[in-house]
PDB file of N, CA and C in Angstrom:
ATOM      1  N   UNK A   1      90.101-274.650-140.516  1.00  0.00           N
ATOM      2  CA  UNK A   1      88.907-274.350-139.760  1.00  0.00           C
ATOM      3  C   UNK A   1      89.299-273.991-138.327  1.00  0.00           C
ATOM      4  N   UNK A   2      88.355-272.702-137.882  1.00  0.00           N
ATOM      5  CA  UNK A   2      89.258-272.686-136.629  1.00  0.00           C
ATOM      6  C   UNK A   2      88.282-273.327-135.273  1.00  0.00           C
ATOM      7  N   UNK A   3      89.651-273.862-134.538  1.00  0.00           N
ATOM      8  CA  UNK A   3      88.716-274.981-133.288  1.00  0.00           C
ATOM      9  C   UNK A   3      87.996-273.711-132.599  1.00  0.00           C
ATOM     10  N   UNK A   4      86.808-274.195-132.129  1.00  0.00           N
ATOM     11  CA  UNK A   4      86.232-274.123-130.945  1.00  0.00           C
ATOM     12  C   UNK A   4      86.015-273.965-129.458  1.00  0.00           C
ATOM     13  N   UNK A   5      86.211-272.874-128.884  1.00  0.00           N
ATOM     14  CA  UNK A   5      86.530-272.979-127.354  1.00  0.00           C
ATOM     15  C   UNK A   5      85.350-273.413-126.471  1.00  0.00           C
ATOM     16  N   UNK A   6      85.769-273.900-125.632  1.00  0.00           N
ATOM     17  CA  UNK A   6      84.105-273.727-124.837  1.00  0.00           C
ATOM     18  C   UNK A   6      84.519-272.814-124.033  1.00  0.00           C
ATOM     19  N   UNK A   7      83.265-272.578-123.119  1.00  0.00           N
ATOM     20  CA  UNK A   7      83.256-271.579-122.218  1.00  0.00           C
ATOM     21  C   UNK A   7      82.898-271.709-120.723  1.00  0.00           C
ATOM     22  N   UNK A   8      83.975-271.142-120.128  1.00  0.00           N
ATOM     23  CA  UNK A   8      84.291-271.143-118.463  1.00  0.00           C
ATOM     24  C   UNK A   8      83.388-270.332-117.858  1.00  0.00           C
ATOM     25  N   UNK A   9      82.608-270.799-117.141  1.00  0.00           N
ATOM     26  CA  UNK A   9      81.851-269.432-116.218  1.00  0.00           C
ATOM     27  C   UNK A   9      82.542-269.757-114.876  1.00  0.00           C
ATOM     28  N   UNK A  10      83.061-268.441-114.074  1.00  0.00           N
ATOM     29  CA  UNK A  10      83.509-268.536-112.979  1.00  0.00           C
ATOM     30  C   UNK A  10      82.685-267.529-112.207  1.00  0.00           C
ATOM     31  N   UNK A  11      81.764-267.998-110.919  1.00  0.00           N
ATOM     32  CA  UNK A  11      80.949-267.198-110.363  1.00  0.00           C
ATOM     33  C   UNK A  11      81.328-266.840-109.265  1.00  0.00           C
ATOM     34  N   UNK A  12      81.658-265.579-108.684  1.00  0.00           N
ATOM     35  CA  UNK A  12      82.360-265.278-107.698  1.00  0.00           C
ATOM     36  C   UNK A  12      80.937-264.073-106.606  1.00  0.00           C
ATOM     37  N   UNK A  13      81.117-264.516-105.644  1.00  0.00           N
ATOM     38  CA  UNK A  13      80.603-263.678-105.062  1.00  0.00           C
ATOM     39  C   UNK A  13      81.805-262.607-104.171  1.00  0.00           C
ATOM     40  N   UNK A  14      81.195-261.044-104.585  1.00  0.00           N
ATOM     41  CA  UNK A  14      81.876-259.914-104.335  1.00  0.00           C
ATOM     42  C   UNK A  14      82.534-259.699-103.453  1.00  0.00           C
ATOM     43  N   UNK A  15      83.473-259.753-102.419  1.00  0.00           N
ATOM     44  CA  UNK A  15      84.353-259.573-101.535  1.00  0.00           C
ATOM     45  C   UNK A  15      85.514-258.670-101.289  1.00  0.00           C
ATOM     46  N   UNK A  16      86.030-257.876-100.110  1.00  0.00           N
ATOM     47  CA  UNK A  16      86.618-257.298 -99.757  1.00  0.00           C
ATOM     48  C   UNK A  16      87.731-257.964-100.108  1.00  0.00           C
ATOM     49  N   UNK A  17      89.050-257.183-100.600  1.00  0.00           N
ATOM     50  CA  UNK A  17      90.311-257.649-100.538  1.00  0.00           C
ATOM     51  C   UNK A  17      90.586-257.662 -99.387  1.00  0.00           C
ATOM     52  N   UNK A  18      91.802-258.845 -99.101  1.00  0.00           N
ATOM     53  CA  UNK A  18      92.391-258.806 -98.014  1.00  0.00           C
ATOM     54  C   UNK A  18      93.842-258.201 -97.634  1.00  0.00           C
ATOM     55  N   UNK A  19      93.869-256.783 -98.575  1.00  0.00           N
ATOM     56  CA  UNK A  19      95.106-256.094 -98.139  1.00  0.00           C
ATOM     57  C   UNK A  19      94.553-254.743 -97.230  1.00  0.00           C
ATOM     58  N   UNK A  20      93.132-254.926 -97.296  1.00  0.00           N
ATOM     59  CA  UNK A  20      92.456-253.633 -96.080  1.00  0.00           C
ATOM     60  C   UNK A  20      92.151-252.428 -96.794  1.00  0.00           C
ATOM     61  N   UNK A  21      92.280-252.599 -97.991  1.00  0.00           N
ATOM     62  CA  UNK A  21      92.065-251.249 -98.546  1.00  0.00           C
ATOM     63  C   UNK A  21      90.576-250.911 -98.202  1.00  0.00           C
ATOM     64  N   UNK A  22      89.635-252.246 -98.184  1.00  0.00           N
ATOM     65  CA  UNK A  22      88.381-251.675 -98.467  1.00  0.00           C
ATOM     66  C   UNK A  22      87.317-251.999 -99.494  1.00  0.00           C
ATOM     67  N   UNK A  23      88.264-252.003-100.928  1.00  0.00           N
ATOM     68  CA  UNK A  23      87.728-252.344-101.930  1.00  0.00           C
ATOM     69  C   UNK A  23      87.800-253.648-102.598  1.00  0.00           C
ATOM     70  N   UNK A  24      86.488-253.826-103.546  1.00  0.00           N
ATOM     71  CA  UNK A  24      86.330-254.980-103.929  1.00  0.00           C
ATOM     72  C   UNK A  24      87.588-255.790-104.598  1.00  0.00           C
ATOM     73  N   UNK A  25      87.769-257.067-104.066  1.00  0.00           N
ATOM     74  CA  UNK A  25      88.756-257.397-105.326  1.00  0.00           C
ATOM     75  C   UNK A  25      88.343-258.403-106.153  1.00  0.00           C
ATOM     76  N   UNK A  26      89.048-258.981-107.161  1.00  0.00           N
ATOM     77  CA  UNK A  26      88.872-259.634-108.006  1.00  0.00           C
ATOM     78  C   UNK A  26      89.829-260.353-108.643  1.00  0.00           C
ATOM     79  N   UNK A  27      89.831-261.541-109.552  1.00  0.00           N
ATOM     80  CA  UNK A  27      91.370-262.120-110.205  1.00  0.00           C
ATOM     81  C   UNK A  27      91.852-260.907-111.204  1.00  0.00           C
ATOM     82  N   UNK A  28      93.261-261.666-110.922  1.00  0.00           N
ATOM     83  CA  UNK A  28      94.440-261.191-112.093  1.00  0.00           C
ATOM     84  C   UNK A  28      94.874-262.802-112.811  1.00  0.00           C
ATOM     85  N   UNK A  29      94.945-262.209-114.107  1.00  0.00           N
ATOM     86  CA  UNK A  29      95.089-263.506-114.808  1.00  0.00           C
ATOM     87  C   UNK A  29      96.936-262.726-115.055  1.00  0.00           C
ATOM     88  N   UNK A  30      97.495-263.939-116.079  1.00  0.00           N
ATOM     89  CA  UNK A  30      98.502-263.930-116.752  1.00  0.00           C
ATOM     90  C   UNK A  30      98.214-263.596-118.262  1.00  0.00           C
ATOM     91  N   UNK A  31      99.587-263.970-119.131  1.00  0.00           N
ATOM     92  CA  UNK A  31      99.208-263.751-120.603  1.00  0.00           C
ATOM     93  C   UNK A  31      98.742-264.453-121.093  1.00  0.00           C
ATOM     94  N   UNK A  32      98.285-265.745-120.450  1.00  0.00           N
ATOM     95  CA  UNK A  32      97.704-267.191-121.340  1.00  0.00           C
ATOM     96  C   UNK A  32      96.608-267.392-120.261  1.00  0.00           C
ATOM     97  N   UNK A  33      95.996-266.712-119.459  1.00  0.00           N
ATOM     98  CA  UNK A  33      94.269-266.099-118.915  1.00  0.00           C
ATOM     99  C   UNK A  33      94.594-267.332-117.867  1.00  0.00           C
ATOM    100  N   UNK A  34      95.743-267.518-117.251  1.00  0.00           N
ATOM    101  CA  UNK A  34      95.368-268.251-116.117  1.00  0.00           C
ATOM    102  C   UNK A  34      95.880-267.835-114.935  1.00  0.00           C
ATOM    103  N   UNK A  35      94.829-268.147-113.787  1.00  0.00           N
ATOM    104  CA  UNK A  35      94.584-267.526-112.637  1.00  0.00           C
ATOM    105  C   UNK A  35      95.535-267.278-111.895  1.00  0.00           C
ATOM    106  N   UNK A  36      95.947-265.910-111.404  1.00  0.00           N
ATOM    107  CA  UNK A  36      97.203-265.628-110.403  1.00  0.00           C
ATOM    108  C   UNK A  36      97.074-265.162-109.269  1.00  0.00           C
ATOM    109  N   UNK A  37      96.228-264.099-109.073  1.00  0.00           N
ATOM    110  CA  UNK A  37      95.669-264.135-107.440  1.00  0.00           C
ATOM    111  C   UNK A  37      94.339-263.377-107.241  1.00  0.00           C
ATOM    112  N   UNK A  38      93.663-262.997-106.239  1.00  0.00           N
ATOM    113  CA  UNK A  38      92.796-261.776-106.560  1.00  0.00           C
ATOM    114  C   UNK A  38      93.371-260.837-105.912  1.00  0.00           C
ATOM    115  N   UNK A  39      93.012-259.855-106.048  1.00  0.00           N
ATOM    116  CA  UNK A  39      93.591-258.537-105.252  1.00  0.00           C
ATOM    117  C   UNK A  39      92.732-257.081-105.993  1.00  0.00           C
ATOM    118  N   UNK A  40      93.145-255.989-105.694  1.00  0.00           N
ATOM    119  CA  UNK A  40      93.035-254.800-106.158  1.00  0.00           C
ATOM    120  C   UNK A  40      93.651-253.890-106.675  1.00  0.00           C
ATOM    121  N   UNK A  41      93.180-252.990-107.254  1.00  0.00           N
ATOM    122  CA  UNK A  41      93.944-251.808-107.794  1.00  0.00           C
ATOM    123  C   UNK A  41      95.067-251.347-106.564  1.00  0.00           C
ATOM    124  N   UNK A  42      95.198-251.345-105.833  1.00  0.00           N
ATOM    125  CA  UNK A  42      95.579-250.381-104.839  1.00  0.00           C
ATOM    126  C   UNK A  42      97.126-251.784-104.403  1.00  0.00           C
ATOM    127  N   UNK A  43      97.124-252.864-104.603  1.00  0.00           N
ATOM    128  CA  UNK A  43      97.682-254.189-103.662  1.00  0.00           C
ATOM    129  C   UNK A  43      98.002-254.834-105.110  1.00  0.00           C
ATOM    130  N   UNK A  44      97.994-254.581-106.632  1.00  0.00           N
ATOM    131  CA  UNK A  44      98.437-254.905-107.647  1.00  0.00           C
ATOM    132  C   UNK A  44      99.454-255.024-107.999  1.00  0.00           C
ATOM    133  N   UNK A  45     100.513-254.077-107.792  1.00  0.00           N
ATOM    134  CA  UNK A  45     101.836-253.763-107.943  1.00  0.00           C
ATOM    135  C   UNK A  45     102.308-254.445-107.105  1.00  0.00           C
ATOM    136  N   UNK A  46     102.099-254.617-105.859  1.00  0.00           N
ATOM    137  CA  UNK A  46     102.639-255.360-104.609  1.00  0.00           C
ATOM    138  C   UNK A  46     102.658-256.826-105.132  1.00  0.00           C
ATOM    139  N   UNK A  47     101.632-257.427-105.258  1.00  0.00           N
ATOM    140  CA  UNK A  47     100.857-259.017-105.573  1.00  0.00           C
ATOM    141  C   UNK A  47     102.043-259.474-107.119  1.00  0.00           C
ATOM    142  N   UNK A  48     102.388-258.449-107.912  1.00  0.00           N
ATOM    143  CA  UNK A  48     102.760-258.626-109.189  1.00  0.00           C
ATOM    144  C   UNK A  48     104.810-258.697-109.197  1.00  0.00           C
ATOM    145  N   UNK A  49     105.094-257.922-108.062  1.00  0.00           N
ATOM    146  CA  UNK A  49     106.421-258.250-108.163  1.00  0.00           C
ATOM    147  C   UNK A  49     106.647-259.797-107.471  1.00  0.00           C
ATOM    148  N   UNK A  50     105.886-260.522-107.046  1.00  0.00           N
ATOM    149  CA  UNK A  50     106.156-261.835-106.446  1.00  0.00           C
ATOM    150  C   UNK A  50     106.383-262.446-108.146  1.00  0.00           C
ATOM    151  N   UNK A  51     105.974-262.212-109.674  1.00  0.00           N
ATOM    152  CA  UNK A  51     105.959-262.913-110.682  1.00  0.00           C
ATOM    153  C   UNK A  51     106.959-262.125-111.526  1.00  0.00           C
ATOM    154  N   UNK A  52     107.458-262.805-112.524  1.00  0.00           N
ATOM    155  CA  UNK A  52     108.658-262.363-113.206  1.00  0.00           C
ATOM    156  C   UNK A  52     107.805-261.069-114.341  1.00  0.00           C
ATOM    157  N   UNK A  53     108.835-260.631-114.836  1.00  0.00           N
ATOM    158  CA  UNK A  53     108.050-258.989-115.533  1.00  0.00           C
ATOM    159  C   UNK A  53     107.341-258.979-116.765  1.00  0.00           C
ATOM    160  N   UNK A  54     107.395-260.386-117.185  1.00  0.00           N
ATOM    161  CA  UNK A  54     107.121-260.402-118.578  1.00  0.00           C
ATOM    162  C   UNK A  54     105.473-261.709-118.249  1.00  0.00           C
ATOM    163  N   UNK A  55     104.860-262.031-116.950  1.00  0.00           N
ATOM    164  CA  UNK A  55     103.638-262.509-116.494  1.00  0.00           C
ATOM    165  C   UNK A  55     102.349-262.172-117.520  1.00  0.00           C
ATOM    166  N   UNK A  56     102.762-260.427-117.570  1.00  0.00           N
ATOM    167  CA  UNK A  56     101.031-260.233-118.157  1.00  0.00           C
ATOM    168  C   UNK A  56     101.307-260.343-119.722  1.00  0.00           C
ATOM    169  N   UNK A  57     101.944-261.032-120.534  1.00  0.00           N
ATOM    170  CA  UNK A  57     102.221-261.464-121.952  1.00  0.00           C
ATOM    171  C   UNK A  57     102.490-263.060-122.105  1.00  0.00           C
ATOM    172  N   UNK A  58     102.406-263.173-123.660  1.00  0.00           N
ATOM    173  CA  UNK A  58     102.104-264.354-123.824  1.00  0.00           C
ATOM    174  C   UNK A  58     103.561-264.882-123.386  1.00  0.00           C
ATOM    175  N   UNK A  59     104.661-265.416-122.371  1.00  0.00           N
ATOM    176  CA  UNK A  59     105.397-265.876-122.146  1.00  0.00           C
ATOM    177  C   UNK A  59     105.902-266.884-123.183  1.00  0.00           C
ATOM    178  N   UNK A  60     107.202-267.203-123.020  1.00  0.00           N
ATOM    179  CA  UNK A  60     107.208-268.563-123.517  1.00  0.00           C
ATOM    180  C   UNK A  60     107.749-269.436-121.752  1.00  0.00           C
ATOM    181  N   UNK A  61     107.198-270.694-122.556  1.00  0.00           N
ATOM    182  CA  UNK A  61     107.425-271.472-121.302  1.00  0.00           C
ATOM    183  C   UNK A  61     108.022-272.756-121.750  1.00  0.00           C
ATOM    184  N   UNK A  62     108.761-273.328-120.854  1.00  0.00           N
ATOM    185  CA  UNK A  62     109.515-274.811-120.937  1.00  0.00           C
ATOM    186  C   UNK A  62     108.677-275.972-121.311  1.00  0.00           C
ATOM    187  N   UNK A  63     107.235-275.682-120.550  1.00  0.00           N
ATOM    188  CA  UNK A  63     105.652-276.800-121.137  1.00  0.00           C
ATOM    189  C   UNK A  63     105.062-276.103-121.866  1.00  0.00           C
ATOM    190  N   UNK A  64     104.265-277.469-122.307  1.00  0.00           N
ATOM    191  CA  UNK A  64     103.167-276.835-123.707  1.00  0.00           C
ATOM    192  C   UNK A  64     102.568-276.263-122.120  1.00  0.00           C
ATOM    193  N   UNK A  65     101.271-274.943-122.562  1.00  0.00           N
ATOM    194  CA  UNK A  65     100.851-274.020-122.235  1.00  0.00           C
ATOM    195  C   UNK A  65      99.317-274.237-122.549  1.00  0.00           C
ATOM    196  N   UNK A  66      98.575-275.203-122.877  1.00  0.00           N
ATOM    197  CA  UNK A  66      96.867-275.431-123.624  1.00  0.00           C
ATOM    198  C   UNK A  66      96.335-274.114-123.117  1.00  0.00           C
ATOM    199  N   UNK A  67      95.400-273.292-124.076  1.00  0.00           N
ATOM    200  CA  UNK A  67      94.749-272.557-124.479  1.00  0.00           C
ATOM    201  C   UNK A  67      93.220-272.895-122.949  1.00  0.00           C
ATOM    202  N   UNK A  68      93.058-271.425-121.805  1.00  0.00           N
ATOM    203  CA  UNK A  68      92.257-271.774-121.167  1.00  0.00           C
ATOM    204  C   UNK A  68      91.088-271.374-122.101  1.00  0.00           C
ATOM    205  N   UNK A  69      90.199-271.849-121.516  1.00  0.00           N
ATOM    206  CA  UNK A  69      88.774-271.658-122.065  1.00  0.00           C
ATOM    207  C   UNK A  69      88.123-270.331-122.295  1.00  0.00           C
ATOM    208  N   UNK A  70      87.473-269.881-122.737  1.00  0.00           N
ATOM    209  CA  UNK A  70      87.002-268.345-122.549  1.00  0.00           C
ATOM    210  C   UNK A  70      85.968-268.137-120.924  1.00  0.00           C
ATOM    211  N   UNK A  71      86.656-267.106-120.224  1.00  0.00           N
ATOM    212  CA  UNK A  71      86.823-267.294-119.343  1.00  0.00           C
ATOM    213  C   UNK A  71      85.081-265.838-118.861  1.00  0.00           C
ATOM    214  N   UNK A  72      84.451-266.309-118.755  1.00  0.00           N
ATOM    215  CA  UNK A  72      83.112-265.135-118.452  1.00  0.00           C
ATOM    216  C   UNK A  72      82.736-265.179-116.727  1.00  0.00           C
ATOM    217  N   UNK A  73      83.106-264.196-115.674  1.00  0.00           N
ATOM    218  CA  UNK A  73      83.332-264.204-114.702  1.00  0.00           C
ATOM    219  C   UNK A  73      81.550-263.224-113.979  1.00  0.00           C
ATOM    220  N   UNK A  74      80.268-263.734-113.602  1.00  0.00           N
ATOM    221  CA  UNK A  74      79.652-263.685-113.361  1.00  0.00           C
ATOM    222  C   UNK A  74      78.957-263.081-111.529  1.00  0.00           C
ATOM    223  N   UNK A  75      79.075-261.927-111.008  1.00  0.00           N
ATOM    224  CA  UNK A  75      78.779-262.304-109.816  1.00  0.00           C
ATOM    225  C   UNK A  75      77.023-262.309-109.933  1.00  0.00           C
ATOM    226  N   UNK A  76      77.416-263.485-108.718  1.00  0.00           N
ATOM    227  CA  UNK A  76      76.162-264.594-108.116  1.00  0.00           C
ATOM    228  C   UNK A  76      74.957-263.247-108.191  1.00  0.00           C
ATOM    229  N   UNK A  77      74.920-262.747-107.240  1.00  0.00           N
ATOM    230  CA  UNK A  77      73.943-261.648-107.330  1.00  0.00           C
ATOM    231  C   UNK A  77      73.172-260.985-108.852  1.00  0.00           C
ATOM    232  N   UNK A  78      73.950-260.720-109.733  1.00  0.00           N
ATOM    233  CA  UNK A  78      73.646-260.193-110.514  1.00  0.00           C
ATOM    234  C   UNK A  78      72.536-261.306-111.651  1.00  0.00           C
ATOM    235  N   UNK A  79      73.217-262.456-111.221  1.00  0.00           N
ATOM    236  CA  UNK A  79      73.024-263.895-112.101  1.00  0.00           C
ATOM    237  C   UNK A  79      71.623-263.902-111.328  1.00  0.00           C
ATOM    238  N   UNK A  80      71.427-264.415-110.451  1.00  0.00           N
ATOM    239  CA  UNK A  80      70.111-264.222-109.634  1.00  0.00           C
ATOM    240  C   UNK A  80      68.742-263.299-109.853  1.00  0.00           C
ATOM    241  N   UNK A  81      70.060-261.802-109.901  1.00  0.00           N
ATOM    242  CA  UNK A  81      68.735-261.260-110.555  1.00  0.00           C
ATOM    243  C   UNK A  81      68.139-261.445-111.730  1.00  0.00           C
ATOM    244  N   UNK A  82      68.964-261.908-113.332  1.00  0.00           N
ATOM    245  CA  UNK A  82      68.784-261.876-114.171  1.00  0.00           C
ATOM    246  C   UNK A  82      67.726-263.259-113.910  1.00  0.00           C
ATOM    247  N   UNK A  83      67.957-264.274-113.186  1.00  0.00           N
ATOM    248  CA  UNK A  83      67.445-265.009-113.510  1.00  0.00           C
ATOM    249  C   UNK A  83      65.599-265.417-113.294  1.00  0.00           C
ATOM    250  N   UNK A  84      66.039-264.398-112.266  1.00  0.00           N
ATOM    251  CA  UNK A  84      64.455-264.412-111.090  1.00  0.00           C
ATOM    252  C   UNK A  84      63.792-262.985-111.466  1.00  0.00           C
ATOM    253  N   UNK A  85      63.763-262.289-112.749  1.00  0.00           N
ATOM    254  CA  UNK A  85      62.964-261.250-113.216  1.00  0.00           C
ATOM    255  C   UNK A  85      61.585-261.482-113.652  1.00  0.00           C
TER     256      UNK A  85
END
């Protein structure tokens, strides 16, 4: 039978990256969906050589690794509106 995940809501309100581009940023996960920084398209490549090359796959690692939650990333605004229609 297969287990059950629950589910993560992470509510972020929209913000400028802080590499100046301008544009919105947002997280970068890894291969096992856990959190590595936010940033942008433009400051991605930069943010990503600080982690070894094989980050965005399922790695193996020296610790067990538990399964994050399903991860549904909500901005506040939008939630608001849905909620107050």
């Amino acid at each position: 039978m297969a287990k059950k995940m629950r589910s993560r809501i992470i509510c972020i309100a929209m913000s400028k990256c802080n590499c100046g581009s301008g544009v919105e940023s947002f997280w970068y996960f890894d291969g096992h969906q856990i959190e590595l920084f936010k940033g942008c398209p433009k400051c991605e490549a930069e943010k990503f050589k600080k982690y070894r090359p094989d980050i965005k796959t399922q790695y193996v690692s020296e610790e067990t690794i538990e399964p994050e939650p399903e991860v549904r990333i909500v901005n506040r605004l939008t939630q608001w509106e849905n909620e107050n229609q």
